[in-house]
Protein backbone atom coordinates (compact mmCIF):
# COMPACT_ATOMS: atom_id res chain seq x y z
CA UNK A 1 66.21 -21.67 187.39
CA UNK A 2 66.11 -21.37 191.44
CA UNK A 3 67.58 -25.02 192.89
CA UNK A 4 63.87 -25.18 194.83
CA UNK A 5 62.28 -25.42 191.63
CA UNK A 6 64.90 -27.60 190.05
CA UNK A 7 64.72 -30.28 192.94
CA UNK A 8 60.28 -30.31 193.09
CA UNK A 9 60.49 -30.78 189.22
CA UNK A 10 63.00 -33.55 190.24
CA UNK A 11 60.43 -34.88 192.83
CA UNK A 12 57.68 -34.74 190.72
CA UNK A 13 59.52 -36.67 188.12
CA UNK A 14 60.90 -39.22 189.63
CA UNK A 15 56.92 -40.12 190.97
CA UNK A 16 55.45 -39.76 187.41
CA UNK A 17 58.23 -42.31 186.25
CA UNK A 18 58.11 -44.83 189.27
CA UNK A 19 53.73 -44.60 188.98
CA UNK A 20 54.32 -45.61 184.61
CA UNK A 21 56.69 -48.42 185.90
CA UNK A 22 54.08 -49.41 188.65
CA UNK A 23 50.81 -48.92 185.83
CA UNK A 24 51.74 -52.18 184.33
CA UNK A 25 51.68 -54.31 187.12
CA UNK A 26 47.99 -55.29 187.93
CA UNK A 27 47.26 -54.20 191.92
CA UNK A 28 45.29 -51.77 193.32
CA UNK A 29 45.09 -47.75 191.82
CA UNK A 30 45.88 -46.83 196.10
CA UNK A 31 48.40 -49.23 196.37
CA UNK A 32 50.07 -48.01 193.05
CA UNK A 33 50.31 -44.49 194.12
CA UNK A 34 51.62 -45.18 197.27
CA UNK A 35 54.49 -47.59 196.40
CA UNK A 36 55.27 -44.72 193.83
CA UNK A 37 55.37 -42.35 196.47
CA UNK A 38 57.67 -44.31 198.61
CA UNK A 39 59.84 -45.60 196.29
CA UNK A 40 60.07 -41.69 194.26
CA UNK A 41 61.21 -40.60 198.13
CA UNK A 42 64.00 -43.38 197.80
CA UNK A 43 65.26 -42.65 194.65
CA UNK A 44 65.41 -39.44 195.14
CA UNK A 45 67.26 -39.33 198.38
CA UNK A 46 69.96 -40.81 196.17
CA UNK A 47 69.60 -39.31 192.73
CA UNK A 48 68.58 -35.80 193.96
CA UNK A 49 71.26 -35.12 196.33
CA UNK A 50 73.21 -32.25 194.48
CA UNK A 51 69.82 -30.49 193.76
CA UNK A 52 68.95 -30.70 197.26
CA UNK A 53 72.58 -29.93 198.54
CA UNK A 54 71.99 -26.36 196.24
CA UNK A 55 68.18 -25.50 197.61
CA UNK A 56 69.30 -26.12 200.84
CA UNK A 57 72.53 -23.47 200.67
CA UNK A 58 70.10 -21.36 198.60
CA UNK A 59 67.76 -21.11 201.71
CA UNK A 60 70.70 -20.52 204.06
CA UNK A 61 71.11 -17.52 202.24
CA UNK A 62 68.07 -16.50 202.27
CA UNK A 63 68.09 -17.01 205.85
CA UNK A 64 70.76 -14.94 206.58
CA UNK A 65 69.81 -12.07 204.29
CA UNK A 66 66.45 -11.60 206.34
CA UNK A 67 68.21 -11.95 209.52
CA UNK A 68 70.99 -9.23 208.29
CA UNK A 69 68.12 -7.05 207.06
CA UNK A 70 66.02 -7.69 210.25
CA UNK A 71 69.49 -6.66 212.37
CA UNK A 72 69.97 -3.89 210.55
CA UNK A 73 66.24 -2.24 210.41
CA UNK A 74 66.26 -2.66 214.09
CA UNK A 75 69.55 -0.61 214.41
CA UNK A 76 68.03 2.21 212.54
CA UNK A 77 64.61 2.10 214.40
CA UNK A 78 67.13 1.99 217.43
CA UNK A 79 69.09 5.31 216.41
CA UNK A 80 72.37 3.50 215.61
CA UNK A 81 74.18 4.10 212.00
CA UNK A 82 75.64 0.67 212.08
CA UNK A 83 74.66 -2.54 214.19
CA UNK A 84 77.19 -3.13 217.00
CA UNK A 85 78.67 -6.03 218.19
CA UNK A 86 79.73 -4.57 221.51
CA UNK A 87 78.80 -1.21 223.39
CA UNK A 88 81.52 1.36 223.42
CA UNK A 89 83.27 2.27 226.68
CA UNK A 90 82.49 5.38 228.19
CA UNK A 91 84.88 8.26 227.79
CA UNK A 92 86.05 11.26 229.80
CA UNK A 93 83.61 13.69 229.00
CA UNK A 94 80.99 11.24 228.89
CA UNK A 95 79.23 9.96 232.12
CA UNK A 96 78.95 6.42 232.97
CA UNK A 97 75.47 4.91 233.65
């Protein structure tokens, strides 16, 4: 299971358990779901952290494959074989520009 859906199931649970705690006390259905909401955020800034730790190095990832796929589909629409880091010096036989 990908660590994004691991850590929104995580979210989602920690609010469904905090709003069952909150049901019994007798206030306000609004006030209920917000207190949920802001204490679920608390919690799970604490009891979440490896979860989120692992989606967020899962996106990195991500990240970087796109922008390695990106560099490299530009170097082909460019004419190059490989990406380069740094243009080659001219040689002998080849004029400088």
């Amino acid at each position: 299971m990908s660590a994004s859906v691991k850590y929104t199931l995580g979210r989602i649970g920690l609010f469904v358990a905090v709003l069952a705690a909150l049901w019994l006390v007798d206030m306000n259905v609004f006030l209920k779901l917000m207190l949920a909401l802001v204490f679920s955020a608390a919690l799970s800034f604490f009891l979440l952290r490896g979860w989120r730790d692992e989606m967020a190095d899962e996106m990195a990832g991500a990240a970087a494959r796109r922008r390695d796929e990106k560099e490299r589909l530009r170097s082909a629409l460019a004419g190059d074989d490989q990406p380069r880091s740094d243009p080659e010096p001219p040689t002998d036989d080849q004029p400088s520009r």
